[in-house]
PDB file of N, CA and C in Angstrom:
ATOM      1  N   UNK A   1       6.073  11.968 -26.952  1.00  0.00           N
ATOM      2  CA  UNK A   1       5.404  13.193 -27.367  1.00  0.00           C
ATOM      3  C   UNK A   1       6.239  14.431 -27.043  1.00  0.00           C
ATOM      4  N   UNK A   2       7.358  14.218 -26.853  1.00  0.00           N
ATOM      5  CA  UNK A   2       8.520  15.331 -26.555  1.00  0.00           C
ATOM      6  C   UNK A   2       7.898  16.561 -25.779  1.00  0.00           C
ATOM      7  N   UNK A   3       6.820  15.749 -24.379  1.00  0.00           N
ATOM      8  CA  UNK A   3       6.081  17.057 -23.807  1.00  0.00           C
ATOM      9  C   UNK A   3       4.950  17.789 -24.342  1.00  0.00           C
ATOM     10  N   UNK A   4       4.618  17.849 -25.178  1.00  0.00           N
ATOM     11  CA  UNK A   4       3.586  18.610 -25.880  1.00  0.00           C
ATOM     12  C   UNK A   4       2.689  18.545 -25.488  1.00  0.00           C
ATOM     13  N   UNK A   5       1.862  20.058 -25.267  1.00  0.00           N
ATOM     14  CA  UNK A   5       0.419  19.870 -24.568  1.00  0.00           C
ATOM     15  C   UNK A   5      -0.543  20.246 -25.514  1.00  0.00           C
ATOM     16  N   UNK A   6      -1.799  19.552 -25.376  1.00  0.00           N
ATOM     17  CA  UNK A   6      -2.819  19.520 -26.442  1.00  0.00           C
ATOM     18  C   UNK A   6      -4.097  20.404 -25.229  1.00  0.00           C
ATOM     19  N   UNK A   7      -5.615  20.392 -26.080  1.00  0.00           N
ATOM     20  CA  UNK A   7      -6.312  21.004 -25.723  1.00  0.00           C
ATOM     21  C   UNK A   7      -7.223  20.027 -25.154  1.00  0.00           C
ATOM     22  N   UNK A   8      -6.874  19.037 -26.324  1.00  0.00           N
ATOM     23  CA  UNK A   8      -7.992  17.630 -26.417  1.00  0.00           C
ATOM     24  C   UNK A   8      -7.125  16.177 -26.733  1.00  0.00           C
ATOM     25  N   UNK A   9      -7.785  15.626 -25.876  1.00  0.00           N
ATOM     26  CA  UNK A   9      -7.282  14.092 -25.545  1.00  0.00           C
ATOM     27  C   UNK A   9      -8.341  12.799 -25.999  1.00  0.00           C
ATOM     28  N   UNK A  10      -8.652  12.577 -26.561  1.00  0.00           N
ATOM     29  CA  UNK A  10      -9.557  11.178 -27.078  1.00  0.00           C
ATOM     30  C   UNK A  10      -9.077   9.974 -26.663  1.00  0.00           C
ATOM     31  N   UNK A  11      -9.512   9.016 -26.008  1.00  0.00           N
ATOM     32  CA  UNK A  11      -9.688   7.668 -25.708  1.00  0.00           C
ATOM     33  C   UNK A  11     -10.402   6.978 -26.639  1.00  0.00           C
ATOM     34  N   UNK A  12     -10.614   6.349 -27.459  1.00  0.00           N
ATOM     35  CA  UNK A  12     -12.021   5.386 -28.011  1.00  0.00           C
ATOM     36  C   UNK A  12     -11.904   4.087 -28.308  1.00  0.00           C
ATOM     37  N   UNK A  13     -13.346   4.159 -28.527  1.00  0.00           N
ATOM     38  CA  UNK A  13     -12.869   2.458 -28.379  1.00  0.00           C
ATOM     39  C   UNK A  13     -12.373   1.885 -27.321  1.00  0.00           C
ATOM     40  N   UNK A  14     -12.790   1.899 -26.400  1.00  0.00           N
ATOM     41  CA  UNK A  14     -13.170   1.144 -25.174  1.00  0.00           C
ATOM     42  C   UNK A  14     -11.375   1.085 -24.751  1.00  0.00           C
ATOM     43  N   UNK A  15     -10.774   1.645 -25.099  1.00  0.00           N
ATOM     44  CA  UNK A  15      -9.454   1.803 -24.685  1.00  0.00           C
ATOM     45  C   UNK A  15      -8.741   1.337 -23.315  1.00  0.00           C
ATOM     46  N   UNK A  16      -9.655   2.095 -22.147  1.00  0.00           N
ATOM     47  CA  UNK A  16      -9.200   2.252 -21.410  1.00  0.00           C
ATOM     48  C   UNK A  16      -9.604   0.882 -20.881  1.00  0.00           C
ATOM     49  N   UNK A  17     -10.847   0.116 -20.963  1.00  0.00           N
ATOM     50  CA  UNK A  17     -11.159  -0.847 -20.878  1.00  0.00           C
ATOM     51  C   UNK A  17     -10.036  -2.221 -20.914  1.00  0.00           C
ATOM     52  N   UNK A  18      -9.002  -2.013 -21.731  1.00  0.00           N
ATOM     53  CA  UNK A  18      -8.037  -2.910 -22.344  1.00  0.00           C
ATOM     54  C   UNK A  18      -6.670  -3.114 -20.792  1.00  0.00           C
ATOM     55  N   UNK A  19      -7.342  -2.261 -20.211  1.00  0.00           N
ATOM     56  CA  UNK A  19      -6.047  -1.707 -19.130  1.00  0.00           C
ATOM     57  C   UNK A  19      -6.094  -3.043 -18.021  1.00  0.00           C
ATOM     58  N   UNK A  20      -4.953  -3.611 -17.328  1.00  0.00           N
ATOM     59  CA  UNK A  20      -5.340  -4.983 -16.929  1.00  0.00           C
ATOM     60  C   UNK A  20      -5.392  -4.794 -15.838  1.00  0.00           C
ATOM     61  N   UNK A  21      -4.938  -3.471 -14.914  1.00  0.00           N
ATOM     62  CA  UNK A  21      -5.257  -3.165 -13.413  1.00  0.00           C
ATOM     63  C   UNK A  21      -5.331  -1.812 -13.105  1.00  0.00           C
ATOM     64  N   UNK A  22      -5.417  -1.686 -11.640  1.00  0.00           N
ATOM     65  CA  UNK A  22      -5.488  -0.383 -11.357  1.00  0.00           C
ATOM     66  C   UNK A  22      -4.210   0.254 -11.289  1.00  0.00           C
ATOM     67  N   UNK A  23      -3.310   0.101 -11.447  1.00  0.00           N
ATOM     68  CA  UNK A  23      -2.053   0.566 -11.519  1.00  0.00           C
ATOM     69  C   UNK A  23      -1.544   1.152 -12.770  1.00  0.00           C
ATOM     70  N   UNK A  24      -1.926   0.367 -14.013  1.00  0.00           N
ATOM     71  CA  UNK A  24      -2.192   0.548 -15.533  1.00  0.00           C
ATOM     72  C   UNK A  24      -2.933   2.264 -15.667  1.00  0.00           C
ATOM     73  N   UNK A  25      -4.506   2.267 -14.998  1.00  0.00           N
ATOM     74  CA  UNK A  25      -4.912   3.013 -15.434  1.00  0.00           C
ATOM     75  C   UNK A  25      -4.296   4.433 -14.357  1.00  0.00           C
ATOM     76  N   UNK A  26      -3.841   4.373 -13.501  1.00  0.00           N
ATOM     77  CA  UNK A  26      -3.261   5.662 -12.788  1.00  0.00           C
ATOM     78  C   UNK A  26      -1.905   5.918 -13.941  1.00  0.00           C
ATOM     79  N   UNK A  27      -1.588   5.384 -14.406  1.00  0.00           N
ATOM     80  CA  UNK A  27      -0.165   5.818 -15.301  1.00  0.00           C
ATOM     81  C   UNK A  27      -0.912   6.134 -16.393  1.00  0.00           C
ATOM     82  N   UNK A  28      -1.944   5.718 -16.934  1.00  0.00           N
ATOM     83  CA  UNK A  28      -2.651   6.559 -17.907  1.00  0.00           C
ATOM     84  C   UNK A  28      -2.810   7.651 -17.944  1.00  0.00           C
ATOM     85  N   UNK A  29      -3.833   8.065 -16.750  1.00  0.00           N
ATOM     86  CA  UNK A  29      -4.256   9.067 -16.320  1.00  0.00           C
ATOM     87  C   UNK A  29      -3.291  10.022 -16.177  1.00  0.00           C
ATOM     88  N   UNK A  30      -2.379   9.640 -15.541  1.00  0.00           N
ATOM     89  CA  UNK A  30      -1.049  10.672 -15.188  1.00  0.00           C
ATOM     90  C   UNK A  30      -0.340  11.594 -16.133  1.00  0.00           C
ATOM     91  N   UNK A  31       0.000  10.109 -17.312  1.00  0.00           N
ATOM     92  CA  UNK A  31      -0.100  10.828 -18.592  1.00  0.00           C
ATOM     93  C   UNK A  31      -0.651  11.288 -19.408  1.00  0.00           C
ATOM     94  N   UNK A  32      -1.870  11.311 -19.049  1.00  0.00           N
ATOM     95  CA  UNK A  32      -2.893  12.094 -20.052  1.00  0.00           C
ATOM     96  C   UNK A  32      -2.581  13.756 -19.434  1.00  0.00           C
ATOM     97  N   UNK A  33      -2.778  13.486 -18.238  1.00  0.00           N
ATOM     98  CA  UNK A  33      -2.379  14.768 -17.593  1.00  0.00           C
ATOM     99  C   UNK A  33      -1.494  15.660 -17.821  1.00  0.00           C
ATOM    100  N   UNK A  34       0.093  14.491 -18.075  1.00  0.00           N
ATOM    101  CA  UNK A  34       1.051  15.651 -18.224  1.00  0.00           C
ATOM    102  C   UNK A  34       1.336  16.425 -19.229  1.00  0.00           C
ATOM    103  N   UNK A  35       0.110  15.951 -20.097  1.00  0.00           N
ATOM    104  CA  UNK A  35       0.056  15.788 -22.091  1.00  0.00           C
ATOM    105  C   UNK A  35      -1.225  17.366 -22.110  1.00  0.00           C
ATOM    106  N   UNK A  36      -1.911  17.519 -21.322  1.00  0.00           N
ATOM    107  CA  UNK A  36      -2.722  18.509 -21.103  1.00  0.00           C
ATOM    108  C   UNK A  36      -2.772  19.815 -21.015  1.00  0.00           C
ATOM    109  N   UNK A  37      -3.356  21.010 -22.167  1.00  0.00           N
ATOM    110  CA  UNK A  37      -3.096  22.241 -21.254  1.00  0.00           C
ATOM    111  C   UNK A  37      -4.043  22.512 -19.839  1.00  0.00           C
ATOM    112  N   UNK A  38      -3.288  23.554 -18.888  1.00  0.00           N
ATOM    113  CA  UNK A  38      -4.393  23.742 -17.909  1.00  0.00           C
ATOM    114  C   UNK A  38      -5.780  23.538 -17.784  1.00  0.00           C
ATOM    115  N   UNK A  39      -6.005  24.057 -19.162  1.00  0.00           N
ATOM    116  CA  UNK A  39      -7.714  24.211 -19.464  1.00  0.00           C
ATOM    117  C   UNK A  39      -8.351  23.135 -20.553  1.00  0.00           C
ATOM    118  N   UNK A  40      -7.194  21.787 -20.766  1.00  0.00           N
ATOM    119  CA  UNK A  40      -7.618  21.108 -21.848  1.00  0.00           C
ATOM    120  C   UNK A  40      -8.831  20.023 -21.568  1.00  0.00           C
ATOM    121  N   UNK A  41      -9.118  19.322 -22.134  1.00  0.00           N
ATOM    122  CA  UNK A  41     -10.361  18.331 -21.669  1.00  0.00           C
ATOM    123  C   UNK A  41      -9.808  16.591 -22.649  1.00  0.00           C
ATOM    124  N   UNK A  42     -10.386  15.613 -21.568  1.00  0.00           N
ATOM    125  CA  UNK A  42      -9.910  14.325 -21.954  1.00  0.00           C
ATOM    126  C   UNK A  42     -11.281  13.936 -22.174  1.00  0.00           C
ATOM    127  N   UNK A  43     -11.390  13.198 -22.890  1.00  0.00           N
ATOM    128  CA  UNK A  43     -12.718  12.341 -23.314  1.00  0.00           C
ATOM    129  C   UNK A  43     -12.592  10.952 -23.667  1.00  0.00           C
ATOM    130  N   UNK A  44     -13.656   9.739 -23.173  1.00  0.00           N
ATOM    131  CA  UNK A  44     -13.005   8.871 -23.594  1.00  0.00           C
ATOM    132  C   UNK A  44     -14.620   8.192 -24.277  1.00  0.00           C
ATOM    133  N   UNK A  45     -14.032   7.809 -25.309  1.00  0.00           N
ATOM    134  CA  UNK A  45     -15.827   7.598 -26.494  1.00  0.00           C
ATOM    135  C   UNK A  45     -16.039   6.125 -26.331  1.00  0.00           C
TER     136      UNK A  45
END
């Protein structure tokens, strides 16, 4: 994503669900983060 920060982040579809440990989902998270503006919001449907 060459860095780019968004406002809004969508998960769906049980996405995160697919993740096979807890280690999986902290690198998610991390990157959802670094993908984020200050004030953006993640949602997962």
């Amino acid at each position: 994503m060459n860095g780019r920060k968004f406002d809004l982040i969508l998960s769906t579809h049980d996405t995160l669900n697919y993740l096979r440990n807890e280690e999986e989902l902290k690198k998610v998270f991390s990157r959802i983060q670094s993908h984020l503006k200050p004030e953006g919001l993640f949602f997962s449907i």
